[in-house]
Every structure is written in structure tokens, then in C-alpha cells.
PDB file of N, CA and C in Angstrom:
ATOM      1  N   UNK A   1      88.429  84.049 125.093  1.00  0.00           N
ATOM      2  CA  UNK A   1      89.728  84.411 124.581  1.00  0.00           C
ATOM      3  C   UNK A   1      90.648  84.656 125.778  1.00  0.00           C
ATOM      4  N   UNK A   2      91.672  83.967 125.359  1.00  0.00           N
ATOM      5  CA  UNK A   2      92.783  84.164 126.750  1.00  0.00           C
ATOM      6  C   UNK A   2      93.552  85.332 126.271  1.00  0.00           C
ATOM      7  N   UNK A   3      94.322  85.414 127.941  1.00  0.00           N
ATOM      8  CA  UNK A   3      95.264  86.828 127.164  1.00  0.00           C
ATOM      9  C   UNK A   3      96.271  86.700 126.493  1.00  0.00           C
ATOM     10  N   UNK A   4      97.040  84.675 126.198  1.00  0.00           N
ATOM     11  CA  UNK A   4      97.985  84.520 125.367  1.00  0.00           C
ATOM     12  C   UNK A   4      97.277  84.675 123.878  1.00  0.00           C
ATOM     13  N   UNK A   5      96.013  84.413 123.992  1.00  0.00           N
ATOM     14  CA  UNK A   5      95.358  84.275 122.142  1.00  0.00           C
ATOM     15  C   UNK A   5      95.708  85.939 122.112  1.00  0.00           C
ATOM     16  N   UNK A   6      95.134  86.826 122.289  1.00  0.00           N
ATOM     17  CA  UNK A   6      95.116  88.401 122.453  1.00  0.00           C
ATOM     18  C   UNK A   6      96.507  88.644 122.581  1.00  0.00           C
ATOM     19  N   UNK A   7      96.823  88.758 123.256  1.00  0.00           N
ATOM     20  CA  UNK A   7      99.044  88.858 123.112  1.00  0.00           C
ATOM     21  C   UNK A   7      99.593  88.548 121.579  1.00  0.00           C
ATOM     22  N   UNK A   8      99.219  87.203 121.154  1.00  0.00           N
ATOM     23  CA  UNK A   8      99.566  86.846 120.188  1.00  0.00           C
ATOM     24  C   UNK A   8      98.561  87.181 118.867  1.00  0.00           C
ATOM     25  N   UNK A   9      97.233  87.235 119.266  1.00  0.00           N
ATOM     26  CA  UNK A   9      96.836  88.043 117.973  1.00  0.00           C
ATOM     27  C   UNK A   9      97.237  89.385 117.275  1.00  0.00           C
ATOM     28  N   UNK A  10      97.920  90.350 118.714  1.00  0.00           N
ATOM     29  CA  UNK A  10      97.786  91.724 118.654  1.00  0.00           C
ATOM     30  C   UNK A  10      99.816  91.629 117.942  1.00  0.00           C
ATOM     31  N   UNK A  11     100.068  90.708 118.528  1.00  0.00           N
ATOM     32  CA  UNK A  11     101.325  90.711 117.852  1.00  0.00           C
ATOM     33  C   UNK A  11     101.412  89.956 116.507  1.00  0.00           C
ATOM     34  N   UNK A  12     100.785  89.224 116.261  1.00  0.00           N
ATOM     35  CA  UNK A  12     100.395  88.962 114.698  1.00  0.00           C
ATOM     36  C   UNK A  12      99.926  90.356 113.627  1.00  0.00           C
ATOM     37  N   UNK A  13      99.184  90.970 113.856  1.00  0.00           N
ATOM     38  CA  UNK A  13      98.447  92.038 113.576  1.00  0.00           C
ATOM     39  C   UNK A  13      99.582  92.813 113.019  1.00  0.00           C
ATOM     40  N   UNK A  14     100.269  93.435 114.249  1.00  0.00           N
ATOM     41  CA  UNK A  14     101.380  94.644 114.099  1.00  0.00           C
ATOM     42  C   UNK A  14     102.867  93.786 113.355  1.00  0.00           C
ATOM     43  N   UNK A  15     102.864  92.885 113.153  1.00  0.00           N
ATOM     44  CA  UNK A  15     103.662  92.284 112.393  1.00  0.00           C
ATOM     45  C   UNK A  15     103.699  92.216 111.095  1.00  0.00           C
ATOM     46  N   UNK A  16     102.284  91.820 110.600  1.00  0.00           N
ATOM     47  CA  UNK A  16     101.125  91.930 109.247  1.00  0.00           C
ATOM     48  C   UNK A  16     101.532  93.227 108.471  1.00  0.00           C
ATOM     49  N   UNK A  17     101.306  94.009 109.206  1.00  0.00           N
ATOM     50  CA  UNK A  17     100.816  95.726 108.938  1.00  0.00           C
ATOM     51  C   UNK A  17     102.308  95.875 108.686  1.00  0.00           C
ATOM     52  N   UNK A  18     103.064  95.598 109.918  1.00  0.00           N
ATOM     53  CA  UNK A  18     104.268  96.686 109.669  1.00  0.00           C
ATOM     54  C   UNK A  18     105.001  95.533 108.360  1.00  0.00           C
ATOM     55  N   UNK A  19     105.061  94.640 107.863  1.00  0.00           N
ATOM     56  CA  UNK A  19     105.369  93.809 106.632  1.00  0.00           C
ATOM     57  C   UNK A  19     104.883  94.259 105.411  1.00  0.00           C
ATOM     58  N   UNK A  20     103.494  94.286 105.518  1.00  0.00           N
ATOM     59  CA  UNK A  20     102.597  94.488 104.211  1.00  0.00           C
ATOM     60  C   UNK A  20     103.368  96.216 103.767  1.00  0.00           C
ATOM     61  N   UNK A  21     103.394  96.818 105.344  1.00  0.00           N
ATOM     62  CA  UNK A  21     103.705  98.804 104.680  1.00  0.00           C
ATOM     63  C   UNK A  21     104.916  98.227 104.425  1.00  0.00           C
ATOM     64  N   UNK A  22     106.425  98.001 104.848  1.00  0.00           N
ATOM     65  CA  UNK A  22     107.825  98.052 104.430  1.00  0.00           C
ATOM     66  C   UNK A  22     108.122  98.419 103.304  1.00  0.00           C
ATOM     67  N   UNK A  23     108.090  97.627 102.982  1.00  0.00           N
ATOM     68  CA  UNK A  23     108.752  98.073 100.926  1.00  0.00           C
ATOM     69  C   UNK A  23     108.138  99.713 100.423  1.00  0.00           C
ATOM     70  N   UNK A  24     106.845  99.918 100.938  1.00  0.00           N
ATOM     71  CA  UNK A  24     106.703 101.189 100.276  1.00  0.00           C
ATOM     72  C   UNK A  24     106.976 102.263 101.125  1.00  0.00           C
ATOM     73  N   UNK A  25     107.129 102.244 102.915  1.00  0.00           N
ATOM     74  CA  UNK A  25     107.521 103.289 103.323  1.00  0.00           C
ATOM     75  C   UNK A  25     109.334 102.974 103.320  1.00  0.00           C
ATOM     76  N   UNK A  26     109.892 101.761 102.911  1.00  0.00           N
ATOM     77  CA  UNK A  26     111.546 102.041 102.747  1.00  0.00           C
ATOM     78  C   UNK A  26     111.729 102.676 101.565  1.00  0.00           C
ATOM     79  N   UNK A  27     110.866 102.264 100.489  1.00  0.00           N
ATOM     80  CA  UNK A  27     111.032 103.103  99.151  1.00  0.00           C
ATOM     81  C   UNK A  27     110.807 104.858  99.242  1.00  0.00           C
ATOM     82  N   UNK A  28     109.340 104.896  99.957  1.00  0.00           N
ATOM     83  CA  UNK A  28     109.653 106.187 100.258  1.00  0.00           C
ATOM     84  C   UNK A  28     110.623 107.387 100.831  1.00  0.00           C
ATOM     85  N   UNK A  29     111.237 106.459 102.321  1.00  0.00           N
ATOM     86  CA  UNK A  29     112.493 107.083 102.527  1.00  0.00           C
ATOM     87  C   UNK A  29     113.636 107.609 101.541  1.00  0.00           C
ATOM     88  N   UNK A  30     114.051 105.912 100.995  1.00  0.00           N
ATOM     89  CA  UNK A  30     115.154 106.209 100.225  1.00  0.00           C
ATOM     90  C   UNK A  30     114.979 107.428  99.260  1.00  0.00           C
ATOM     91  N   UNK A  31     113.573 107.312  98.245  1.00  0.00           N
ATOM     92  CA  UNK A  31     113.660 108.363  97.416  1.00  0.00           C
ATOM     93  C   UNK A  31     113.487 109.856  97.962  1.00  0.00           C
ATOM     94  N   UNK A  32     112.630 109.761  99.201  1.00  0.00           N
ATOM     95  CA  UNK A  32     113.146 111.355  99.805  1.00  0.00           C
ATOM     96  C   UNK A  32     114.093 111.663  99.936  1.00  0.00           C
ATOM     97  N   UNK A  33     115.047 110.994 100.864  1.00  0.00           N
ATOM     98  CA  UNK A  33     116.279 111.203 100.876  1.00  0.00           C
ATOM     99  C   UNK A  33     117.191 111.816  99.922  1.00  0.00           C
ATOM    100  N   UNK A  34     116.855 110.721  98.827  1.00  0.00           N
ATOM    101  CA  UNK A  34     118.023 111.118  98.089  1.00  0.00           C
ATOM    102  C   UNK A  34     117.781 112.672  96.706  1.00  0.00           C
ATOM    103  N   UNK A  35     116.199 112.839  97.139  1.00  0.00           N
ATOM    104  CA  UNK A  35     115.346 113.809  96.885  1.00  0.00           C
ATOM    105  C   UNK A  35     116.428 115.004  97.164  1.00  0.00           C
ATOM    106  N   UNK A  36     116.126 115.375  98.317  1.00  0.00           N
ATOM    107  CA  UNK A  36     116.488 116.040  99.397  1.00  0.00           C
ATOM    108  C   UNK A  36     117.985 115.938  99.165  1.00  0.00           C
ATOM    109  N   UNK A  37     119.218 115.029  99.210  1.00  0.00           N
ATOM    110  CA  UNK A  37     120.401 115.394  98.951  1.00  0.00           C
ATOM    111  C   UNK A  37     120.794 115.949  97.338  1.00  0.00           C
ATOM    112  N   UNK A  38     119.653 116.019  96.454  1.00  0.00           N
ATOM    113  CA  UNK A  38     119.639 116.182  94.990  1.00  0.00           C
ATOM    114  C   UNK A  38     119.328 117.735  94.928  1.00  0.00           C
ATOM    115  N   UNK A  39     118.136 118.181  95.842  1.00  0.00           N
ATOM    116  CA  UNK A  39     117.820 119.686  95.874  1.00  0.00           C
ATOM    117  C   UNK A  39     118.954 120.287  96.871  1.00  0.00           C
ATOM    118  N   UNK A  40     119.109 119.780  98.047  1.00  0.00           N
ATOM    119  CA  UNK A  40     120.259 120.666  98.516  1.00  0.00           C
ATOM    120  C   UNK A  40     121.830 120.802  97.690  1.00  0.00           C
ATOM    121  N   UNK A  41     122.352 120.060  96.977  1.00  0.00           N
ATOM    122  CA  UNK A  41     123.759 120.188  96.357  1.00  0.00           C
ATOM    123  C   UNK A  41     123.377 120.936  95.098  1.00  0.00           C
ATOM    124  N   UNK A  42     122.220 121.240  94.637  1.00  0.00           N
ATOM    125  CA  UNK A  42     121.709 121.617  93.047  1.00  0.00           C
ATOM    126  C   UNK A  42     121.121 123.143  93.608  1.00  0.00           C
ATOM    127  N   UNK A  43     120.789 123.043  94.354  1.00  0.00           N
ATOM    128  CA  UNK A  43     119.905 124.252  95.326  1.00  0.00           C
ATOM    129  C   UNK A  43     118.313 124.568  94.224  1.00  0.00           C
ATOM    130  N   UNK A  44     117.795 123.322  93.954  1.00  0.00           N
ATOM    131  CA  UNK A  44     116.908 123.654  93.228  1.00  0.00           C
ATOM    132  C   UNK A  44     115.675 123.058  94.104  1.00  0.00           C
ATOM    133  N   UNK A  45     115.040 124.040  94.546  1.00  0.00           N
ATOM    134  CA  UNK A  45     113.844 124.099  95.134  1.00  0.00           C
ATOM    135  C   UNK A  45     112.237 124.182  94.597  1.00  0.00           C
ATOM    136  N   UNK A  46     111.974 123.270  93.846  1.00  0.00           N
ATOM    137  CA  UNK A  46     111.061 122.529  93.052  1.00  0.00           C
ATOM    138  C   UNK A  46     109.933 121.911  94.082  1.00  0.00           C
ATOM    139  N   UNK A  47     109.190 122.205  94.133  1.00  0.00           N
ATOM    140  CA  UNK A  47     107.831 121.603  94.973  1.00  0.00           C
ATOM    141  C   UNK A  47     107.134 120.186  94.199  1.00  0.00           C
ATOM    142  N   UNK A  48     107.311 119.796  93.039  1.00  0.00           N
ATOM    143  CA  UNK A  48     107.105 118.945  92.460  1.00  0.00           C
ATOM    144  C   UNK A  48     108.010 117.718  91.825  1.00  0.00           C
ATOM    145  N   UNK A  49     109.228 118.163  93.099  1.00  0.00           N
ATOM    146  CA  UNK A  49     110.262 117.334  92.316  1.00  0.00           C
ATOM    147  C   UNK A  49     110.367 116.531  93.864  1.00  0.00           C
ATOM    148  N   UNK A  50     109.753 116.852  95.006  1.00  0.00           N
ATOM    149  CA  UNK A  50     109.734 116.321  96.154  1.00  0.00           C
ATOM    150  C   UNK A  50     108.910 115.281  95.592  1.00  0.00           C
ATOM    151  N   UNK A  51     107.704 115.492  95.231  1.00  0.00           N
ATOM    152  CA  UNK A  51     106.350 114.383  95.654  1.00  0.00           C
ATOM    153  C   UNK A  51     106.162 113.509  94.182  1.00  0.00           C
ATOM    154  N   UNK A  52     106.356 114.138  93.599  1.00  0.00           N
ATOM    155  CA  UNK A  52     106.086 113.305  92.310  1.00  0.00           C
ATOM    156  C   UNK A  52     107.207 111.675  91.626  1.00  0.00           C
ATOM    157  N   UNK A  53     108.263 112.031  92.151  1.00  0.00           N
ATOM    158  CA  UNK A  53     109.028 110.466  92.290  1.00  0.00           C
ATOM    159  C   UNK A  53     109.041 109.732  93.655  1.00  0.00           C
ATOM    160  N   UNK A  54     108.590 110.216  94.226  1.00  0.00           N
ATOM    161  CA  UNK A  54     108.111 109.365  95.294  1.00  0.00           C
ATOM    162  C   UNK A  54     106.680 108.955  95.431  1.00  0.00           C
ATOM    163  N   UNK A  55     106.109 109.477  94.648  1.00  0.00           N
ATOM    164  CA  UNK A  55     104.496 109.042  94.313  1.00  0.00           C
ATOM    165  C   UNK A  55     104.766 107.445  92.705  1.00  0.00           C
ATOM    166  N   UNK A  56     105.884 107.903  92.520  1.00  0.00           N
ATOM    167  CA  UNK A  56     105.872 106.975  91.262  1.00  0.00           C
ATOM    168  C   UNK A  56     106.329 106.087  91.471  1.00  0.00           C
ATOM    169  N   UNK A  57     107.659 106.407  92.804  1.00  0.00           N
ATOM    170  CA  UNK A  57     108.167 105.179  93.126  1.00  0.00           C
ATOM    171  C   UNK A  57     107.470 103.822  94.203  1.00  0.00           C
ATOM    172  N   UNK A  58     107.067 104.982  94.957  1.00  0.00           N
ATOM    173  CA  UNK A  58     105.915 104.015  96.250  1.00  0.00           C
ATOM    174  C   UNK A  58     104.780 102.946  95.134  1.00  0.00           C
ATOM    175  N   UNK A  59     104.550 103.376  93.858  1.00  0.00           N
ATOM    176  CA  UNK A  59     103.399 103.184  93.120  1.00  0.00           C
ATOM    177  C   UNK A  59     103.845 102.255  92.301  1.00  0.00           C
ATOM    178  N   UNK A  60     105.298 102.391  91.649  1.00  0.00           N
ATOM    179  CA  UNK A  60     106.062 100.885  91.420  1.00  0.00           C
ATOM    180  C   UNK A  60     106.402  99.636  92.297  1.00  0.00           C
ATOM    181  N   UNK A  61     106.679 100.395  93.361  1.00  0.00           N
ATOM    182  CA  UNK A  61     107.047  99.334  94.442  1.00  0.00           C
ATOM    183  C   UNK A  61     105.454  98.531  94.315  1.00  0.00           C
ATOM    184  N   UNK A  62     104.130  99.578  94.723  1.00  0.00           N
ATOM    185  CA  UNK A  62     103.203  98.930  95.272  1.00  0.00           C
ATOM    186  C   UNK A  62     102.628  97.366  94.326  1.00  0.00           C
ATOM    187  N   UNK A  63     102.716  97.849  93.268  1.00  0.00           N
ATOM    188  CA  UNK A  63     102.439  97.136  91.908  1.00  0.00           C
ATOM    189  C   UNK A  63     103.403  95.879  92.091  1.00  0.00           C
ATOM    190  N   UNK A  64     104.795  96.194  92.332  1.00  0.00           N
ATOM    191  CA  UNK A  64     105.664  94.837  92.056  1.00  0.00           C
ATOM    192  C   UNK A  64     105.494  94.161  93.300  1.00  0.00           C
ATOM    193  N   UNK A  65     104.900  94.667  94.293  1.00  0.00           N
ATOM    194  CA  UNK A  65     104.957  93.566  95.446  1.00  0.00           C
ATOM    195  C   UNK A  65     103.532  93.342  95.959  1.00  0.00           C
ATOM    196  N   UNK A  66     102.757  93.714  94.823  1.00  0.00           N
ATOM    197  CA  UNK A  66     101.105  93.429  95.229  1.00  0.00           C
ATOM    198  C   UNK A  66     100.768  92.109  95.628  1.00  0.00           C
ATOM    199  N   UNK A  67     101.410  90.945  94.696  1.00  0.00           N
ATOM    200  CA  UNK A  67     100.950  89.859  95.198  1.00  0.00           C
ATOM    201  C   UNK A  67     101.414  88.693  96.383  1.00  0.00           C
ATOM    202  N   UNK A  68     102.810  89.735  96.737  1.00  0.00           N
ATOM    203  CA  UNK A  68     103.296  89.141  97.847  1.00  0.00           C
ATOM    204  C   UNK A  68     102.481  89.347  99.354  1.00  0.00           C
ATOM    205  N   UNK A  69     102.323  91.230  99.020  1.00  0.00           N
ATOM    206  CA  UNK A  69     101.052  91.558  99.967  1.00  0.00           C
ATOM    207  C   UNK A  69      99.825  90.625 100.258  1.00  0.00           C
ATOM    208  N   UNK A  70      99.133  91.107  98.939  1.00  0.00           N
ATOM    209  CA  UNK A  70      97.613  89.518  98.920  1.00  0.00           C
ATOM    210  C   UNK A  70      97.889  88.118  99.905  1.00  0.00           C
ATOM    211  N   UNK A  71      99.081  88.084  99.533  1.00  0.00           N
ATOM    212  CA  UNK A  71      99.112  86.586 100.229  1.00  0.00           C
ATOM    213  C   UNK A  71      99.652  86.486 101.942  1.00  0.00           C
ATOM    214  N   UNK A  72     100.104  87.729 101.768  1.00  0.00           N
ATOM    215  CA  UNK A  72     100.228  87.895 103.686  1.00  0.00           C
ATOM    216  C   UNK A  72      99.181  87.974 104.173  1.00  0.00           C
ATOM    217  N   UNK A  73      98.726  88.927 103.688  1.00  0.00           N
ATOM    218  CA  UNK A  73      97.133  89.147 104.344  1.00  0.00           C
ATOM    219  C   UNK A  73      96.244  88.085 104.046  1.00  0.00           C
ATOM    220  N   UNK A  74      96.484  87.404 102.897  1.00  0.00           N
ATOM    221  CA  UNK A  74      95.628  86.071 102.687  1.00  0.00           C
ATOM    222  C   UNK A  74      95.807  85.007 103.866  1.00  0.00           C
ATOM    223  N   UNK A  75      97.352  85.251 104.124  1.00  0.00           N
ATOM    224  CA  UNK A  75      97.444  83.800 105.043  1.00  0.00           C
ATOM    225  C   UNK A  75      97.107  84.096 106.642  1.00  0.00           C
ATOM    226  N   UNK A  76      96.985  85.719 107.159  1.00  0.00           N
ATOM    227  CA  UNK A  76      97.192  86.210 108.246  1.00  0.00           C
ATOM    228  C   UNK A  76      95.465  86.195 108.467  1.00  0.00           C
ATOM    229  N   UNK A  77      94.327  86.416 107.566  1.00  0.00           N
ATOM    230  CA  UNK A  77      93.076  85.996 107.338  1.00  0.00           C
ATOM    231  C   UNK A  77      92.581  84.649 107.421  1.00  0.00           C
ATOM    232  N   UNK A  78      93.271  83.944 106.814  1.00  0.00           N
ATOM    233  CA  UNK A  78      93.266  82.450 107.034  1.00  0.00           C
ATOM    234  C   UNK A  78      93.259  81.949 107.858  1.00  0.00           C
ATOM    235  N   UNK A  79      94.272  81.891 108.619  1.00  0.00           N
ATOM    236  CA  UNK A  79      94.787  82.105 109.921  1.00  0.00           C
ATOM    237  C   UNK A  79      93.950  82.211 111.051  1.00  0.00           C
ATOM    238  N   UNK A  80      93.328  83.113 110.875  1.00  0.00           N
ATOM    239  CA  UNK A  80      92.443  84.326 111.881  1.00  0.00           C
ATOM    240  C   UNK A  80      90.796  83.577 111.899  1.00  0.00           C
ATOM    241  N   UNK A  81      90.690  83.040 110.520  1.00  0.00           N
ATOM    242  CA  UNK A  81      89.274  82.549 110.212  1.00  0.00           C
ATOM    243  C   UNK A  81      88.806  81.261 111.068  1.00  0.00           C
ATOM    244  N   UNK A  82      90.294  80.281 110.811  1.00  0.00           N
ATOM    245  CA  UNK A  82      90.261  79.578 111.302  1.00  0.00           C
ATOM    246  C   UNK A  82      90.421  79.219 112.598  1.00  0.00           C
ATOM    247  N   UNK A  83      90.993  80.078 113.497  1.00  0.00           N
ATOM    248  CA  UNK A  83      91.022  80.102 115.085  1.00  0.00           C
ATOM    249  C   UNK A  83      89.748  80.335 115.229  1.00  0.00           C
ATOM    250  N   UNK A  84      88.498  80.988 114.502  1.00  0.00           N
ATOM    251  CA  UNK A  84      87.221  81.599 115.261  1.00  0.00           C
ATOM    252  C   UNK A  84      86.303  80.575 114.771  1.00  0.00           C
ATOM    253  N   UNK A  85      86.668  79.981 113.406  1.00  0.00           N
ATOM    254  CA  UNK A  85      85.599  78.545 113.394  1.00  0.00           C
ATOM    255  C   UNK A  85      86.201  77.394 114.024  1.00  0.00           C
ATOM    256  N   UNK A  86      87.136  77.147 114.754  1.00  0.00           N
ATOM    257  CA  UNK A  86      87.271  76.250 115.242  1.00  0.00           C
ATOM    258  C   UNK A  86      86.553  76.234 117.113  1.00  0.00           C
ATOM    259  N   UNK A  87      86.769  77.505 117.553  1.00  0.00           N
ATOM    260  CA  UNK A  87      86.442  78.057 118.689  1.00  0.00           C
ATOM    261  C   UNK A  87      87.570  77.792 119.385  1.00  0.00           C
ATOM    262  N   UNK A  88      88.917  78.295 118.925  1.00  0.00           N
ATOM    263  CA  UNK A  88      90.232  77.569 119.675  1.00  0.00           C
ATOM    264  C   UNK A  88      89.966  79.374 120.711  1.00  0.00           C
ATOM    265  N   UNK A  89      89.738  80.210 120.637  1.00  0.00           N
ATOM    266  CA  UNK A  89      90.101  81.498 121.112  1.00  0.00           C
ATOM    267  C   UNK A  89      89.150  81.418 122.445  1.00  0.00           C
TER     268      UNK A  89
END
């Protein structure tokens, strides 16, 4: 393995990951956020009003973009399988 295969695997990798998380840690933001600007103007300090729509929302997101996920990781596996049976690395 050269250090361009390794350069470029390791940047494949962190590309993968940080794609596959997006949608559910931007969903998470947004709904903290707007969590958080909902308890401070209301001044209602609810411990279950933090985690529980953001558990529902990360959990919708995860569901509606499951199979876009599968197939990143399907093709980033694919990918990966095939550089090591070919012996290109």
C-alpha cells in the first residue's frame, strides 16, 4: 500500500462518515436550537422537552434517509472490496 492509496483511503473514509452522520447531526442542531430559543422566550424549563423532539426528529430523519445511507456505504464497501481483490493497494 502506497501512501497515495492510504491518503486517499483515509480521505474516502472521513468523507463516508461525515456524509452518512449529516442529515441527523444538522437535524439535531436545528431542533436544539430552536429547542433552546422556544424555552428561553417561554422560560419553560422542561428536561423532556430538550431530548425528546430531537430523539424523534434525528429518528425521522434516520428512517427517511436510510436508504440513501445503505447505498453510500454500499458503494464506499464496494469500492474498498474491490481495490483488495484486485491487489491494486
Amino acid at each position: 500500500m502506497g501512501p497515495e492509496f492510504a491518503v486517499w483511503l483515509l480521505k474516502q473514509t472521513i468523507f463516508t462518515a461525515l456524509a452518512v452522520a449529516a442529515p441527523m447531526l444538522l437535524t439535531g442542531l436545528v431542533v436544539g436550537i430552536s429547542i433552546s430559543l422556544f424555552q428561553a422566550v417561554t422560560s419553560v424549563q422542561e428536561m423532556t422537552l430538550t431530548f425528546i423532539p430531537k430523539i424523534l426528529a434525528v429518528a425521522i430523519v434516520m428512517l427517511y434517509t436510510m436508504p440513501w445511507m445503505i447505498k453510500m456505504v454500499g458503494g464506499f464497501a464496494r469500492e474498498l472490496f474491490t481495490f483488495v481483490s484486485t491487489g491494486i493497494f
